[in-house]
Structures are given as structure tokens and as C-alpha cells.
N, C-alpha and C. Protein backbone atom coordinates (compact mmCIF):
# COMPACT_ATOMS: atom_id res chain seq x y z
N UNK A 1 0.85 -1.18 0.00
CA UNK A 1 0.00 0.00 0.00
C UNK A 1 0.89 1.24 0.00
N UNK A 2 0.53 2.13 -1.17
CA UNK A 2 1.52 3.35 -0.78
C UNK A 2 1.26 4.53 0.53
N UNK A 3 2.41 5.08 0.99
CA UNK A 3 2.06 6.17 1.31
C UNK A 3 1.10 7.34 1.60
N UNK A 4 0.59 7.64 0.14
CA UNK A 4 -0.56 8.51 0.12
C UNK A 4 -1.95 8.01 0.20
N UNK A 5 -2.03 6.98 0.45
CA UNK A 5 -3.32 5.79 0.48
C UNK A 5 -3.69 5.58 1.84
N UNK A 6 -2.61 5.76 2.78
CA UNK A 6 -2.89 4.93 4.01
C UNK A 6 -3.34 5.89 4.94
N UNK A 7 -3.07 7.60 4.74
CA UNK A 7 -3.05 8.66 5.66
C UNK A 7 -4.71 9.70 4.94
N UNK A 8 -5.54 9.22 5.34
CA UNK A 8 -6.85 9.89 5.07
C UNK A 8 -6.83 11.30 4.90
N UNK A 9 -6.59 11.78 6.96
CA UNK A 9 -6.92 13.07 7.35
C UNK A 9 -6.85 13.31 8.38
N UNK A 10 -6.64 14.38 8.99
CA UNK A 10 -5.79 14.49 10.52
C UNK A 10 -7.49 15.11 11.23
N UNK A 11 -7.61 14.48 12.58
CA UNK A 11 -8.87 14.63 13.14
C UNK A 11 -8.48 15.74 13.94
N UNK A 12 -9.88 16.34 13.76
CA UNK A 12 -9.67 17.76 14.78
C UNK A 12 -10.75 18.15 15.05
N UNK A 13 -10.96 17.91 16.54
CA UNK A 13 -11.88 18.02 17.36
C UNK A 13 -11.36 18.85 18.80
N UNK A 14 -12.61 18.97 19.30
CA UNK A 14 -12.21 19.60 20.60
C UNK A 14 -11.11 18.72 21.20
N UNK A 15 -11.58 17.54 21.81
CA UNK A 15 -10.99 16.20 22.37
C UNK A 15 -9.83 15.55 21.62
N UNK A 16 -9.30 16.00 20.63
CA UNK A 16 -8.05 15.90 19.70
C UNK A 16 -7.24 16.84 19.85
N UNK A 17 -7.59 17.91 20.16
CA UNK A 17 -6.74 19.19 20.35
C UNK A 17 -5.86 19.22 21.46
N UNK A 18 -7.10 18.70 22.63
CA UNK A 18 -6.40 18.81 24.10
C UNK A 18 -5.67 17.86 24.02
N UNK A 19 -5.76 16.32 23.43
CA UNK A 19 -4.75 15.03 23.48
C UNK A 19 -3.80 15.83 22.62
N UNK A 20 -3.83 16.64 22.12
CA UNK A 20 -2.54 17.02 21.04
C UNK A 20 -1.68 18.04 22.09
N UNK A 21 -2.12 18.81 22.66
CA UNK A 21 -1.58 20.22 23.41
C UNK A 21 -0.51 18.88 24.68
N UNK A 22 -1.73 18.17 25.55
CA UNK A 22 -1.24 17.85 26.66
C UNK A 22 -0.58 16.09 26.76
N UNK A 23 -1.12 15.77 25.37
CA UNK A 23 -0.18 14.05 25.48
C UNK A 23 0.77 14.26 24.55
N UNK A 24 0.74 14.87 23.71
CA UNK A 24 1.40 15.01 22.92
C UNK A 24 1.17 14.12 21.32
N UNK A 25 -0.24 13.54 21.33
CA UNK A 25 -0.39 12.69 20.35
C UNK A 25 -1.53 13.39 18.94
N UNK A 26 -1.33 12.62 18.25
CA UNK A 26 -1.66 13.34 17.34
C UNK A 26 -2.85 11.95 16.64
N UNK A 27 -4.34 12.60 16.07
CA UNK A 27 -5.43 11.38 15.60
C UNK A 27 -5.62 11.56 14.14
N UNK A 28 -5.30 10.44 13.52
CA UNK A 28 -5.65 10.27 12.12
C UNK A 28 -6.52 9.66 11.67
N UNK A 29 -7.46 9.66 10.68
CA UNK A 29 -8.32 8.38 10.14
C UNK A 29 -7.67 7.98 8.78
N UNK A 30 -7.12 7.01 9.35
CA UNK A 30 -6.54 5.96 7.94
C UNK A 30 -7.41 4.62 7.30
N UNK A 31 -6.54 4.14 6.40
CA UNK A 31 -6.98 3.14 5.35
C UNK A 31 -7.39 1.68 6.82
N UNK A 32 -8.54 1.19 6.20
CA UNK A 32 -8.95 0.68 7.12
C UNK A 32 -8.49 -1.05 7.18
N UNK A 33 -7.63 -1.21 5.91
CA UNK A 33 -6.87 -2.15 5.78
C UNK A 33 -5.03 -1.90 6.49
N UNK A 34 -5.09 -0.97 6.49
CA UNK A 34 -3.63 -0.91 7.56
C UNK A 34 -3.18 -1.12 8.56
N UNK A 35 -1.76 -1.54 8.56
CA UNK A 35 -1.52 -1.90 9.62
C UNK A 35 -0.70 -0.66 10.67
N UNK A 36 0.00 -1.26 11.94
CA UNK A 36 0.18 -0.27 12.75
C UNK A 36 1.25 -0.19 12.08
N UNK A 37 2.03 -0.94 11.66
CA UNK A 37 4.04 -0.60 10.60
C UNK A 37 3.62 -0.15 9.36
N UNK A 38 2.74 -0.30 9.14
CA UNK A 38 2.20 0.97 7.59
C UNK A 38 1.78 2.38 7.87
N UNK A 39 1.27 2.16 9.09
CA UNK A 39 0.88 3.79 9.82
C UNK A 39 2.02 4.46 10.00
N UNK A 40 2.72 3.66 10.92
CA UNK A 40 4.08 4.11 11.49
C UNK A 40 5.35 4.59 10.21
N UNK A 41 5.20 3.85 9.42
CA UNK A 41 5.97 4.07 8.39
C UNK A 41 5.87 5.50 7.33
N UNK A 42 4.26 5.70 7.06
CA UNK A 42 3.83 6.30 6.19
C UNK A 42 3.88 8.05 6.56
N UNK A 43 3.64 7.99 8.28
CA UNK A 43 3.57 9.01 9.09
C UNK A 43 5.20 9.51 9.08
N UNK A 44 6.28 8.95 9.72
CA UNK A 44 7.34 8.60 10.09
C UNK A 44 7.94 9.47 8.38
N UNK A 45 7.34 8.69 6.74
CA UNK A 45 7.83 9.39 6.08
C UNK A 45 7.49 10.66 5.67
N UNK A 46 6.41 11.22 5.59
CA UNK A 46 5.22 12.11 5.49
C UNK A 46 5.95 13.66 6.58
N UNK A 47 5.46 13.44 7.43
CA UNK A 47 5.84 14.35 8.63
C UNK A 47 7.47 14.22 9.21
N UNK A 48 8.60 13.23 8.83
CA UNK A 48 9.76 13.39 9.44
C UNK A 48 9.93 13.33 10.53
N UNK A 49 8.96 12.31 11.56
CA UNK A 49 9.43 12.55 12.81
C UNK A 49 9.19 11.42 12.99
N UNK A 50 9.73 10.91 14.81
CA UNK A 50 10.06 9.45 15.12
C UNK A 50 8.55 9.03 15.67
N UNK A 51 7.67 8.29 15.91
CA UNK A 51 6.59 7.46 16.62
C UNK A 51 6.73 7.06 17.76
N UNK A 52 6.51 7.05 18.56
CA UNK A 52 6.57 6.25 19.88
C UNK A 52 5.89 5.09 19.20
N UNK A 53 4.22 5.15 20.07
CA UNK A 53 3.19 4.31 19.83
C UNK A 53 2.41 4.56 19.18
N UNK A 54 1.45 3.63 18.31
CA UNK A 54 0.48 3.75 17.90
C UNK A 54 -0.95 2.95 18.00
N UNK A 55 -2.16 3.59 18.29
CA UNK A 55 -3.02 2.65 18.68
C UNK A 55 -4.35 3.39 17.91
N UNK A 56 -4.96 1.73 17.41
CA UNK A 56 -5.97 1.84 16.53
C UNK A 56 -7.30 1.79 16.50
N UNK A 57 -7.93 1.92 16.30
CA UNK A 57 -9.11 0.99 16.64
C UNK A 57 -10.60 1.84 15.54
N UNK A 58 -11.62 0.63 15.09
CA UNK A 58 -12.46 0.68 14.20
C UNK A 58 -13.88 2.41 15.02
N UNK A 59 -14.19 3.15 14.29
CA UNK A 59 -14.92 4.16 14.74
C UNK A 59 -16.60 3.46 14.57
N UNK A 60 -17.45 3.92 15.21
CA UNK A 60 -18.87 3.92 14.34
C UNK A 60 -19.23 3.55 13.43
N UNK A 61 -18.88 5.03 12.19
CA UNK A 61 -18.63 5.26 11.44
C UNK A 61 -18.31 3.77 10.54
N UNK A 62 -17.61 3.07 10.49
CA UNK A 62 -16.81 1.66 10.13
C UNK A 62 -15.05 2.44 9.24
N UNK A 63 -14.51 3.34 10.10
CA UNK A 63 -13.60 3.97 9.52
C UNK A 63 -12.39 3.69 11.01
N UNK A 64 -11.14 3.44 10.41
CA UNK A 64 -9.86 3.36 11.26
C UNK A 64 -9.10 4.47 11.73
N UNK A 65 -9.10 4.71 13.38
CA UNK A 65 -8.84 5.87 13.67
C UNK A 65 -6.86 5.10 14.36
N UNK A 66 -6.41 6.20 14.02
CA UNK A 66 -5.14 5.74 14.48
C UNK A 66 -4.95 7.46 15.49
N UNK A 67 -4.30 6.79 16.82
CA UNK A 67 -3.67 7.25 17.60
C UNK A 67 -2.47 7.30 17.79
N UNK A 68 -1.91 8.55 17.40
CA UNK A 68 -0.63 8.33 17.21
C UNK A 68 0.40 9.28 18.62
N UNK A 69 1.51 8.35 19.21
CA UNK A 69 1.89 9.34 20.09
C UNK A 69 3.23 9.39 19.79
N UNK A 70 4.29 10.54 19.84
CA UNK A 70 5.44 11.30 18.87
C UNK A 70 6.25 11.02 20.34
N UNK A 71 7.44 10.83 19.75
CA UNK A 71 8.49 10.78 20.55
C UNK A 71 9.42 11.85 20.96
N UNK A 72 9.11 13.04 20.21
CA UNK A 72 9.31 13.99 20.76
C UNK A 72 8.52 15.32 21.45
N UNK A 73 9.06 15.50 22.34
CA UNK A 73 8.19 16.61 23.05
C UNK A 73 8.23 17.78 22.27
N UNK A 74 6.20 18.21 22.36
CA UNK A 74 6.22 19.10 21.64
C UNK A 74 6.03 18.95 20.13
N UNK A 75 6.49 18.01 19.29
CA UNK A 75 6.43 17.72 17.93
C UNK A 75 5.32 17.55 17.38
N UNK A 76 4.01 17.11 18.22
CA UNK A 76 2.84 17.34 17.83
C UNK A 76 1.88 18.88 17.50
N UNK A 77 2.10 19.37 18.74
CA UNK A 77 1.61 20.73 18.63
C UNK A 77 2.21 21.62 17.28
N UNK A 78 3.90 21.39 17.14
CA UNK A 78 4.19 22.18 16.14
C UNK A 78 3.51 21.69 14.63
N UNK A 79 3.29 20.45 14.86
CA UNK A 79 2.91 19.99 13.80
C UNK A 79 1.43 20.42 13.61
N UNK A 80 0.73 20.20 14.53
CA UNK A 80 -0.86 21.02 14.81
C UNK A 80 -1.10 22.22 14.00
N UNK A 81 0.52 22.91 14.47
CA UNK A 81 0.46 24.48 13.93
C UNK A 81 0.52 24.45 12.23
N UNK A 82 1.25 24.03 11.68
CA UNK A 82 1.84 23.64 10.44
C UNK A 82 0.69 23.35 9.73
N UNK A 83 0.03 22.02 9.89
CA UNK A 83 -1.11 22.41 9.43
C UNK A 83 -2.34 22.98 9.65
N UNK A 84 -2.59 24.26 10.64
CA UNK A 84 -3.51 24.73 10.58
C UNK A 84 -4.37 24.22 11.80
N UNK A 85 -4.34 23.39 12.37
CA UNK A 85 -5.16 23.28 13.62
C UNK A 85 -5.31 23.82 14.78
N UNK A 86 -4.38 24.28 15.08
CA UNK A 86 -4.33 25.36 16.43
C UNK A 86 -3.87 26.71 16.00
């Protein structure tokens, strides 16, 4: 699966914002056939930065939300900024 296939759209919600400001993690809805080393990979090439963890799980909706948390402090929020969310 390439790259541009696996990364939907970056979620932004109230309750995404604050996990972004104060965990430092960042929520995507990806390809619902992916895995967590295709997330990790695709993100990792996309944005340039390292992953801690990532955790997944199916929405309502029937769409794959990935939780993603950055290994560096702070790297989320700037990234928040970058594109436009905060």
C-alpha cells in the first residue's frame, strides 16, 4: 500500500486538540486495511518525525482511527500548527 493511500486526514476536534496540546499525540483516520508498521511508516515518512506508539481501533462510522503518540516533546503541537489546527 503506498504512502498517500494509508493517511486519510488528521482529526480535529475539541478532544483531539487537548490530546494534542497535553499528550502530545496526534489522531488520524486511515486506510482501514492498515496496519500499525504501515501507519508508522507512512507518518514517520510524510511528517519526518520518530513514533513512539500507535493505537488503533475501528470508529462507528466503520472507519480506522489511528492514535498516534510522537516521541518527541512538543512535535505534535508544532505539527498542529503547520497544518492549521491550532
Amino acid at each position: 500500500m503506498e504512502t498517500g493511500q494509508i493517511i486519510k486526514h488528521l482529526i480535529v476536534t475539541e478532544k483531539a486538540t487537548f490530546v494534542l496540546d497535553n499528550e502530545n499525540k496526534l489522531q488520524f483516520i486511515v486506510d482501514i486495511r492498515a496496519t500499525k508498521e504501515e501507519i508508522r511508516n507512512a507518518l514517520e515518512s510524510v511528517f519526518e518525525i520518530p513514533v513512539k506508539n500507535i493505537r488503533t481501533m475501528i470508529t462507528f462510522k466503520g472507519e480506522k482511527k489511528a492514535i498516534v503518540e510522537l516521541e518527541e516533546e512538543g512535535k505534535a503541537r508544532e505539527i498542529g500548527t503547520s497544518l492549521g489546527v491550532l
